[in-house]
C-alpha atoms as a PDB file:
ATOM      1  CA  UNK A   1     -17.436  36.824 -11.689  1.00  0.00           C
ATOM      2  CA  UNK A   2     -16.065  40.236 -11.070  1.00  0.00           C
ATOM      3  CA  UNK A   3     -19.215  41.293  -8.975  1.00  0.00           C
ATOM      4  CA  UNK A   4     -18.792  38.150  -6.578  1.00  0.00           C
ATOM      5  CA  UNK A   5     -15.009  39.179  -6.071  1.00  0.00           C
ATOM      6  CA  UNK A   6     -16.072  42.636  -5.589  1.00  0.00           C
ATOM      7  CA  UNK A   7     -18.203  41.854  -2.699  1.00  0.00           C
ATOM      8  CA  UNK A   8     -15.873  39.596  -1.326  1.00  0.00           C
ATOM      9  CA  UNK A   9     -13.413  42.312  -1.056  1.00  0.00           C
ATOM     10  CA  UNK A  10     -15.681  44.812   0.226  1.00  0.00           C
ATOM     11  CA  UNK A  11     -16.459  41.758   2.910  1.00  0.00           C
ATOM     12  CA  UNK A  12     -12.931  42.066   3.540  1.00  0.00           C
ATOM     13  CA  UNK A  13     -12.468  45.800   3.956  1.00  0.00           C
ATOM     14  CA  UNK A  14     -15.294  45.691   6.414  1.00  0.00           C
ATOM     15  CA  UNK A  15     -14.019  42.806   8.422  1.00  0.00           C
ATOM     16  CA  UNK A  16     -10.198  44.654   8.695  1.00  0.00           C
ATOM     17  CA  UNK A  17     -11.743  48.121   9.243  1.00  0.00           C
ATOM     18  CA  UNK A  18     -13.935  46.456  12.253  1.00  0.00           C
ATOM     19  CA  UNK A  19     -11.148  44.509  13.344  1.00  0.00           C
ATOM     20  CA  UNK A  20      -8.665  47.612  13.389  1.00  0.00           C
ATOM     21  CA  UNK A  21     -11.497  49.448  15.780  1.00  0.00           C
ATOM     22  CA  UNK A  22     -11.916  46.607  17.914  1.00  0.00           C
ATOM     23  CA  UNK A  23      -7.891  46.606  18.204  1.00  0.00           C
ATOM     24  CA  UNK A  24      -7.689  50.140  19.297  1.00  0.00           C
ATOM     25  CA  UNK A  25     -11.138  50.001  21.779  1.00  0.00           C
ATOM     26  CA  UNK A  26      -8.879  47.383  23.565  1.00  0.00           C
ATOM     27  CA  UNK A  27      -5.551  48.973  23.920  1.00  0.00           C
ATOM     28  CA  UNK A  28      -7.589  51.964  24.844  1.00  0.00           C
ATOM     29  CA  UNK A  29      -9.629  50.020  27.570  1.00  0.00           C
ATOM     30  CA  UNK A  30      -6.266  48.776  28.621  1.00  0.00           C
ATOM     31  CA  UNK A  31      -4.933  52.054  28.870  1.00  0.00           C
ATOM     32  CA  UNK A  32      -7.803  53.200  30.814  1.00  0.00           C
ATOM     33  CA  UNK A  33      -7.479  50.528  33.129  1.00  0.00           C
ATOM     34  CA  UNK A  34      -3.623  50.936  33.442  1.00  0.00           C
ATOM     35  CA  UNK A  35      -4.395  54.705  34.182  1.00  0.00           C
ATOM     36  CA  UNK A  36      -7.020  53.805  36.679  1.00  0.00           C
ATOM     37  CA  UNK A  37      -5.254  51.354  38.547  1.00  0.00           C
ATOM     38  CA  UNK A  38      -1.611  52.017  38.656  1.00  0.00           C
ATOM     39  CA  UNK A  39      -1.283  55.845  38.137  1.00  0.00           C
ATOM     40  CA  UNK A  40      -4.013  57.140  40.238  1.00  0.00           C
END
C-alpha cells in the first residue's frame, strides 16, 4: 500500500517540478519576445 502511494507521490513531484520549468521557459520566452519586439 505504502509503496503504491509512494510512487504516486513521486509521480506527483515530477509532474509539479516539470510543470514549474515549463512555467518559467514561457514567461522567459515571453520576456524574450517582449525584449525583442518592443524594447529594441
Amino acid at each position: 500500500m505504502s509503496s503504491i502511494f509512494d510512487a504516486v507521490t513521486n509521480t506527483v513531484d515530477e509532474y509539479k517540478k516539470q510543470a514549474a520549468m515549463v512555467k518559467f521557459n514561457f514567461l522567459y520566452s515571453i520576456f524574450v519576445i517582449y525584449q525583442t519586439c518592443v524594447c529594441p
